[in-house]
Protein backbone atom coordinates (compact mmCIF):
# COMPACT_ATOMS: atom_id res chain seq x y z
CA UNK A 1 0.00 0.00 0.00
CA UNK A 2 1.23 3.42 -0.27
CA UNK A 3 2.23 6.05 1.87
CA UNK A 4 -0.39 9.03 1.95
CA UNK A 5 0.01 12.18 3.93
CA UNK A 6 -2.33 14.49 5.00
CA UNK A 7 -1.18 17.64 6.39
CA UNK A 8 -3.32 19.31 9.52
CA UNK A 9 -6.02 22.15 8.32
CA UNK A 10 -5.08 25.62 10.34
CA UNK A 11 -7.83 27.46 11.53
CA UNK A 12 -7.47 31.38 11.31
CA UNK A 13 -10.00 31.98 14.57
CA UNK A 14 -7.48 29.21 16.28
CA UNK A 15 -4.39 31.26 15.22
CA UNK A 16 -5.58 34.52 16.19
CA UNK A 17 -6.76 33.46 19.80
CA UNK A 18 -3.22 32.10 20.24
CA UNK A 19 -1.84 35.43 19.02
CA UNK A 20 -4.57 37.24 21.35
CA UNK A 21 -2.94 35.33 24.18
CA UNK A 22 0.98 35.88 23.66
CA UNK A 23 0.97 38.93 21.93
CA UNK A 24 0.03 40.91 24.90
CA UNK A 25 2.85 39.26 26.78
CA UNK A 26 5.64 40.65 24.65
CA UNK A 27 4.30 44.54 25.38
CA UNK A 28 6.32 45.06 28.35
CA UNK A 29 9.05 43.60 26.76
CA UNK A 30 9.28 44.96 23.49
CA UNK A 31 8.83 48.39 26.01
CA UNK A 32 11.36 48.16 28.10
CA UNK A 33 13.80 46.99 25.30
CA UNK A 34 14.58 43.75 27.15
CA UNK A 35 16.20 41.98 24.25
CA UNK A 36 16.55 38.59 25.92
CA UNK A 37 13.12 38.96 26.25
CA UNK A 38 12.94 39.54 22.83
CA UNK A 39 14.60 36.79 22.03
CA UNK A 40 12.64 34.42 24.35
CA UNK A 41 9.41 35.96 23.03
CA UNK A 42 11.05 35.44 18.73
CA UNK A 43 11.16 31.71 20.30
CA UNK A 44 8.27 31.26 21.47
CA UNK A 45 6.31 32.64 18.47
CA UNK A 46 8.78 30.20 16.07
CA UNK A 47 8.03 27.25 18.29
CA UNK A 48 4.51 27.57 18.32
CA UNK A 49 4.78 28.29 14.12
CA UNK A 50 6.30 25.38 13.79
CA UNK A 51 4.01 23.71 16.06
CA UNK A 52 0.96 24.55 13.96
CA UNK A 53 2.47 23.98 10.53
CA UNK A 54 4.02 20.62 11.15
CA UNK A 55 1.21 18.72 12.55
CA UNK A 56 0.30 15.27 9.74
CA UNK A 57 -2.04 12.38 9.55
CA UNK A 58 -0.46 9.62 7.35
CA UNK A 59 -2.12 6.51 6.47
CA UNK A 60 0.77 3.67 5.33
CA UNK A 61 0.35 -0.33 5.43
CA UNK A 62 -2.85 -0.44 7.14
CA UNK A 63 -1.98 2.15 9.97
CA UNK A 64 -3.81 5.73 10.92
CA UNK A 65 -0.29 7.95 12.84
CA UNK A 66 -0.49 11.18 13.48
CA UNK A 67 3.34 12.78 13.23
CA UNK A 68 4.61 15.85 14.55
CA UNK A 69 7.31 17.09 11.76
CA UNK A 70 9.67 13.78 12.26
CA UNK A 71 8.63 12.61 16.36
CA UNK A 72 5.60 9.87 15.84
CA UNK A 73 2.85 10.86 18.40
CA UNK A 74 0.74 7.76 17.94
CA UNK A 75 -0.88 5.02 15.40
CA UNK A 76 -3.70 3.03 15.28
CA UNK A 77 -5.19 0.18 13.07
CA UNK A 78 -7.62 1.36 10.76
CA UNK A 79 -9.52 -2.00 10.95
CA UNK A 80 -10.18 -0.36 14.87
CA UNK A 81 -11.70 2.26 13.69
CA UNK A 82 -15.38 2.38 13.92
CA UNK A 83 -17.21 6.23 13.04
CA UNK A 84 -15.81 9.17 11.64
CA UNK A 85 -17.60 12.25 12.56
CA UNK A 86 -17.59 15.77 12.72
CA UNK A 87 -17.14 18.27 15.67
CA UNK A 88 -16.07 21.61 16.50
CA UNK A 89 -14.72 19.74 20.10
CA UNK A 90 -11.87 22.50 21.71
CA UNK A 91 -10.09 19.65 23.58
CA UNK A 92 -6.44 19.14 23.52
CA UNK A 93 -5.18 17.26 20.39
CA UNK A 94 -3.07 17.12 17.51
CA UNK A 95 -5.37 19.43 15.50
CA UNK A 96 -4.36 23.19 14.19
CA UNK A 97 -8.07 24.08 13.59
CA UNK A 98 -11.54 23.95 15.55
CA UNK A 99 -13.23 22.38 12.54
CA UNK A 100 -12.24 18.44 13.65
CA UNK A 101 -12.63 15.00 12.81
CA UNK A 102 -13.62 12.37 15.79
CA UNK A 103 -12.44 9.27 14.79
CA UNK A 104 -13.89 6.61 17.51
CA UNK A 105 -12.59 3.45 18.01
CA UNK A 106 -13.34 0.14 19.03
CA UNK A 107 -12.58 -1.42 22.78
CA UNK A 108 -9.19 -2.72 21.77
CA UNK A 109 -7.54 0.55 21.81
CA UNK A 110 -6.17 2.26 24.25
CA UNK A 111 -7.64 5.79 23.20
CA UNK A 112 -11.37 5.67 22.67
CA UNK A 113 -11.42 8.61 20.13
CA UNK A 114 -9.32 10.98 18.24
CA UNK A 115 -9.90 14.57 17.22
CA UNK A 116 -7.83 15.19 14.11
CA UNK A 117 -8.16 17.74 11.50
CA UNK A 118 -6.86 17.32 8.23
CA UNK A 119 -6.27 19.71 5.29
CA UNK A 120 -7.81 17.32 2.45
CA UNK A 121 -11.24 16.00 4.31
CA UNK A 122 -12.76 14.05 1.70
CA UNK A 123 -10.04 12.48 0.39
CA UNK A 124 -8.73 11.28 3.85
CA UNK A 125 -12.21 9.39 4.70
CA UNK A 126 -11.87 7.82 1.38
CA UNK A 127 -8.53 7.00 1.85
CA UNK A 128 -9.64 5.51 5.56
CA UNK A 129 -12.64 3.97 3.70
CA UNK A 130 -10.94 1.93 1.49
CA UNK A 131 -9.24 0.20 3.99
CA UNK A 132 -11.81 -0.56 5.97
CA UNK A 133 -15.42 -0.26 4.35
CA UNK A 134 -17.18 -0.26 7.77
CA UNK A 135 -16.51 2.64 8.98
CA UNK A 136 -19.61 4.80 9.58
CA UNK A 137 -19.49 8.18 8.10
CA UNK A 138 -21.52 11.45 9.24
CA UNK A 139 -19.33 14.59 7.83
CA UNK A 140 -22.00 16.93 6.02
CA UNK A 141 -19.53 19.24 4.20
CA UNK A 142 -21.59 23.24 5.19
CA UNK A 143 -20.93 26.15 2.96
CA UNK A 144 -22.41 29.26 3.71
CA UNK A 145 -21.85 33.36 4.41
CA UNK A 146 -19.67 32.52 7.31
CA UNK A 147 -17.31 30.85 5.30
CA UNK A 148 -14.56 33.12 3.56
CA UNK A 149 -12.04 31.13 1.10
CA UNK A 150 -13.01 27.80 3.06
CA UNK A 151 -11.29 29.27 6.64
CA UNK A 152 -12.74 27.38 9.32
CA UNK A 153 -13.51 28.93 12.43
């Protein structure tokens, strides 16, 4: 089987709340002209940059892993998979956007669920779908005034 790799979709609304957060942060230091704060603060921003961008989902020899840039953060069999779903969930996990993916599993996995969000959404399921055809699917695809260039909120 072949390797496929889906990279994580990056919400706008996400990244701005993060930059809401820290931005304020680096005021007093940009003010005061601390530049080791500076430099702590040009860290920071970089780490979290590269936090974001190199978040992927890739399916390879029957396996789901989700991969930050090269450090594995965890893989499942696909055959465990039971429903793929939609949800705007703000938990913790290896997503980039609010616009998610909740991949449930069966009882022989140590997670019961994943919230994932990749950039290619259709393609994924298909992807997961033709390695295992019983996966249920309920992702209605919603277009509307509230969506601008397909961001996600």
């Amino acid at each position: 089987m072949e390797k496929k790799v889906f990279r994580s979709r990056i919400s706008v609304l996400l990244v701005g709340f993060i930059l809401a957060i820290i931005i304020p942060t680096f005021i007093p230091v940009i003010h005061y002209g601390n530049n080791e704060g500076l430099y702590i603060a040009g860290g920071i921003l970089i780490f979290l940059a590269l936090l974001i961008t190199g978040m992927r989902y890739v399916i390879s020899n029957g396996r789901l892993s989700v991969k930050m840039w090269f450090i594995p953060n965890g893989s499942v069999d696909i055959m465990n998979i039971v429903s793929v779903k939609r949800t705007y969930n703000p938990l913790s996990s290896p997503a980039a956007s609010l616009k998610r993916l909740y991949i449930n599993f069966n009882n022989r996995t140590l997670l019961p669920f994943w919230l994932i969000s990749p950039d290619r959404e259709q393609e994924f399921i298909e992807a997961l779908k033709a390695i295992n055809p019983n996966i249920t699917v309920n992702v209605p695809e919603r277009k509307g005034k509230w969506r601008i260039w397909d961001w996600d909120i």
